[in-house]
Protein backbone atom coordinates (compact mmCIF):
# COMPACT_ATOMS: atom_id res chain seq x y z
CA UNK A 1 9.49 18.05 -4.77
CA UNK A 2 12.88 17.53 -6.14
CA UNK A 3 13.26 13.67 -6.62
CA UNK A 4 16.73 13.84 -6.38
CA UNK A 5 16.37 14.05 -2.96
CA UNK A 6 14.09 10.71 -2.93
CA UNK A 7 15.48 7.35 -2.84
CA UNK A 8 13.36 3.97 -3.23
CA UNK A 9 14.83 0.71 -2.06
CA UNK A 10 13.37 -2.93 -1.34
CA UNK A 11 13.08 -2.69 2.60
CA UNK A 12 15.39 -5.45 4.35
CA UNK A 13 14.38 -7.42 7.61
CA UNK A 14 16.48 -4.86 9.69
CA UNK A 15 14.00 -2.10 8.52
CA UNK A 16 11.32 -3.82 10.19
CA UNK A 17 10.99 -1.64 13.65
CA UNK A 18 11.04 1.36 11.85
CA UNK A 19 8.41 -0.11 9.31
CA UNK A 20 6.28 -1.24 12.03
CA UNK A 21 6.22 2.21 13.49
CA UNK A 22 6.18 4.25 10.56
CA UNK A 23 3.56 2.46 9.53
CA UNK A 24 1.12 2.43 12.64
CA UNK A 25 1.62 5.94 12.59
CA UNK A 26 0.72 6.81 8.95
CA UNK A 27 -2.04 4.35 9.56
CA UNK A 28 -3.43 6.23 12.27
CA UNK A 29 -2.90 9.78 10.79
CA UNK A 30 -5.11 8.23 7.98
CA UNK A 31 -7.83 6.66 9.88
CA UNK A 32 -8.26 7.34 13.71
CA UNK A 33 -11.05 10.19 13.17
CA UNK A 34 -12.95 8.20 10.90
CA UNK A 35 -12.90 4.72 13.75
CA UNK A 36 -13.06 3.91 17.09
CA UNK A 37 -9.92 4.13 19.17
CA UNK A 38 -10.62 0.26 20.12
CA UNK A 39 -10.92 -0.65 16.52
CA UNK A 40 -7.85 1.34 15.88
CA UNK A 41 -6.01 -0.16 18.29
CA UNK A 42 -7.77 -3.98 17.46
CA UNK A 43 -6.22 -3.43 14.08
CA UNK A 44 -2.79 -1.53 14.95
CA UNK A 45 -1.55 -4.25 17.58
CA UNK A 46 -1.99 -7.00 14.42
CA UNK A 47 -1.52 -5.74 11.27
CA UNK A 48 2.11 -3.80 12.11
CA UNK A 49 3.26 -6.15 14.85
CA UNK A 50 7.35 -6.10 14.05
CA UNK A 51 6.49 -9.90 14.77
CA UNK A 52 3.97 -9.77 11.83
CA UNK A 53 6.32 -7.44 9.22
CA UNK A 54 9.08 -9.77 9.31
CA UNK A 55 7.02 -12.92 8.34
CA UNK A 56 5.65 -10.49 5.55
CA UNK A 57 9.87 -9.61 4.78
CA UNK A 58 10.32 -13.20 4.57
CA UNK A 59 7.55 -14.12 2.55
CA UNK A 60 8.98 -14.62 -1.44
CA UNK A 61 5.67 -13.64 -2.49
CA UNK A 62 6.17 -10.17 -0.99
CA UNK A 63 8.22 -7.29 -1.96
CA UNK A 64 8.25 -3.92 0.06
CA UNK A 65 9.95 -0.87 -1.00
CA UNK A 66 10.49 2.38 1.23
CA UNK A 67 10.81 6.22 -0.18
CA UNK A 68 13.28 7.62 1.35
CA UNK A 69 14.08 11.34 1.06
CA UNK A 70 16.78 13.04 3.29
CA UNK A 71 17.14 9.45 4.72
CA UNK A 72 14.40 9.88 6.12
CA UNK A 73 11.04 7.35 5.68
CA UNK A 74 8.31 9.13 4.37
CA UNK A 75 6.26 6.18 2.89
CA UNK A 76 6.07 2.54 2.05
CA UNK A 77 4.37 0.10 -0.17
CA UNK A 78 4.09 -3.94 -0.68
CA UNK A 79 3.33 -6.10 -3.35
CA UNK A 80 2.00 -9.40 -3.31
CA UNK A 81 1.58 -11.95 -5.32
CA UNK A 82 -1.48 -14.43 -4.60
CA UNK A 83 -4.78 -15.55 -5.45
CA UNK A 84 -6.77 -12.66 -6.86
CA UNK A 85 -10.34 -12.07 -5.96
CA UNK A 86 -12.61 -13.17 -9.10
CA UNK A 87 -13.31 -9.86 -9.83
CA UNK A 88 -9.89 -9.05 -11.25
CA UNK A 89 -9.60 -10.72 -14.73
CA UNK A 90 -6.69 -9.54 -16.31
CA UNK A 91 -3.51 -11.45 -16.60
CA UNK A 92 -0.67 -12.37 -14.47
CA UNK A 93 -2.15 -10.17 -11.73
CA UNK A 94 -0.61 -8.86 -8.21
CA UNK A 95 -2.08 -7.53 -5.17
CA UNK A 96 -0.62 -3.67 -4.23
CA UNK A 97 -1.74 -4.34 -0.67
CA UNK A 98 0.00 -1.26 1.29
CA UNK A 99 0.46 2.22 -0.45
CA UNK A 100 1.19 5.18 1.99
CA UNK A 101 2.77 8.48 2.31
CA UNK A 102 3.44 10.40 5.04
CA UNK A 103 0.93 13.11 5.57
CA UNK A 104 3.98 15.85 4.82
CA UNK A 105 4.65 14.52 1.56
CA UNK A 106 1.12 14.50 0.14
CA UNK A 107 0.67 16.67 -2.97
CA UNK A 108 4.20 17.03 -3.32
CA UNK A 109 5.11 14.56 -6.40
CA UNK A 110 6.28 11.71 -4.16
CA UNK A 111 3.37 9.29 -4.17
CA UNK A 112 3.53 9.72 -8.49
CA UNK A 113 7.04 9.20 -8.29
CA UNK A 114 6.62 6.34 -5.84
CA UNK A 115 3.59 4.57 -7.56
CA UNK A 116 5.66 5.00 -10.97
CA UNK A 117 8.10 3.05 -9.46
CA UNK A 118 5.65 -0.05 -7.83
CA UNK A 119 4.38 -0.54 -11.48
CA UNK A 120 7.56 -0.52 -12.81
CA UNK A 121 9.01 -2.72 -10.47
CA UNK A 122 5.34 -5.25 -11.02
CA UNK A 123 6.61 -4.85 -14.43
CA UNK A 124 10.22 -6.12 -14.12
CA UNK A 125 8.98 -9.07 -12.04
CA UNK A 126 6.66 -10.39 -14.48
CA UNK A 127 2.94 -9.04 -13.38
CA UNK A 128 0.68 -7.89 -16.58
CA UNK A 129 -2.21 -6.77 -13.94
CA UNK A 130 -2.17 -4.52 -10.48
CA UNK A 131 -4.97 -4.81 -8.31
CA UNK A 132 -5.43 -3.08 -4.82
CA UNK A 133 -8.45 -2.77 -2.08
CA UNK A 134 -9.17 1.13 -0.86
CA UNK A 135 -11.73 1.96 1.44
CA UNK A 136 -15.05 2.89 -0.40
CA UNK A 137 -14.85 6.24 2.12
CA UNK A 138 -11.38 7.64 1.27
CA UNK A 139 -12.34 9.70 -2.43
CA UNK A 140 -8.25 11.15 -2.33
CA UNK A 141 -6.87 7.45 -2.81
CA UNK A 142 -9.58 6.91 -5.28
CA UNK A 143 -8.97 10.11 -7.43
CA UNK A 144 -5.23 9.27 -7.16
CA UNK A 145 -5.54 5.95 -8.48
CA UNK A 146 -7.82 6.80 -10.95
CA UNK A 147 -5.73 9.03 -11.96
CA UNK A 148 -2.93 6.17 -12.95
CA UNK A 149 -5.73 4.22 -14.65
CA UNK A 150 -7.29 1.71 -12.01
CA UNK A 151 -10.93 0.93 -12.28
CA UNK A 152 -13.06 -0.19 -9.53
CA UNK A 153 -14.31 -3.93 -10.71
CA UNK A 154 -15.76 -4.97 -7.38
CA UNK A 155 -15.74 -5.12 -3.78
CA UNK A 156 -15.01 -6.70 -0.46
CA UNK A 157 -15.43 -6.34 2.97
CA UNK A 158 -12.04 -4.96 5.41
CA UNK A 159 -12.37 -5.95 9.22
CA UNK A 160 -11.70 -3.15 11.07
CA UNK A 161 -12.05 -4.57 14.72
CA UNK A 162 -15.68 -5.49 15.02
CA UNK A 163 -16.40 -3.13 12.19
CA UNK A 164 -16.82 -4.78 9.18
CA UNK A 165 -15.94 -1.73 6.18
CA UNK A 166 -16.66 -2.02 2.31
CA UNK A 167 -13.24 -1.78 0.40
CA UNK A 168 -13.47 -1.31 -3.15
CA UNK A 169 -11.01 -3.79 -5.70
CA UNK A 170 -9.79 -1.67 -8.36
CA UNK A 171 -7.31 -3.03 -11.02
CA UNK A 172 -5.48 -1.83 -14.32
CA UNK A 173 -3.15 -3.63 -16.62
CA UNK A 174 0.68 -2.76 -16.82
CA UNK A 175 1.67 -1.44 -19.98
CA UNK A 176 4.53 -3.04 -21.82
């Protein structure tokens, strides 16, 4: 991909309807065969409420940044500082909670050039440590971020609807 054509910015309270439904789709591309529509659903109705995104816009703790190419959305990511779990030991840590690309742009050199960018931005803001939760089941999002350096160090369980999953913690310290 040429990433002149890709632009990253922090997303703004007025991007939060097309968040909410950019997200609840790229969530679903990524999941629905693997769960139950109700569980889906459950999960969807909560998680990406446009409600629910702009408390998370407001929040100080949180920063979310959109990739942008053509001016058009094709994927999103937050970071969050908070209390990690006890598992993650290195310093200054925070939390890359959301990472996703849209299905078209996977395997093109936009999620590299957009993770590049979350570190570097984790960097800027002070964090020595990333840490993120991905679903024990989903091996591309583990050979992608074991390909930037994160190691699994523990694990926790994700609520998805009445079906409680195993996520994985994986961390790595950011590089002066």
């Amino acid at each position: 991909m040429k990433h002149d054509r890709l632009i990253i910015k922090r997303a703004a309270s007025s991007d939060v309807e097309l968040l909410a439904e950019f997200a609840s789709r790229v969530y679903a591309d990524t999941f629905s065969a693997v769960n139950t529509p109700e569980n889906m659903e459950a999960y969807l109705s909560t998680a990406f409420a446009p409600a629910r995104l702009q408390a998370e816009l407001a929040d100080p703790a949180a920063s979310f940044f959109l990739a942008e190419v053509d001016g058009k959305l094709a994927g999103y990511a937050k970071i969050m500082a908070g209390q990690p779990p006890a598992c993650v030991v290195g310093e200054a840590p925070v939390e890359l909670v959301r990472f996703y690309i849209d299905r078209i742009w996977q395997g093109t050199g936009l999620s590299a050039a957009f993770m590049g960018h979350c570190l570097k931005e984790a960097k800027q803001q002070g964090y020595r440590t990333m840490y993120l939760g991905v679903w024990e089941h989903n091996a591309r999002a583990h050979a992608f971020y074991r390909k930037w350096g994160f190691v699994r160090v523990g694990e926790h369980t994700f609520q998805m609807g009445d079906d409680p999953q195993v996520d994985w913690w994986m961390t790595k310290a950011l590089e002066e």
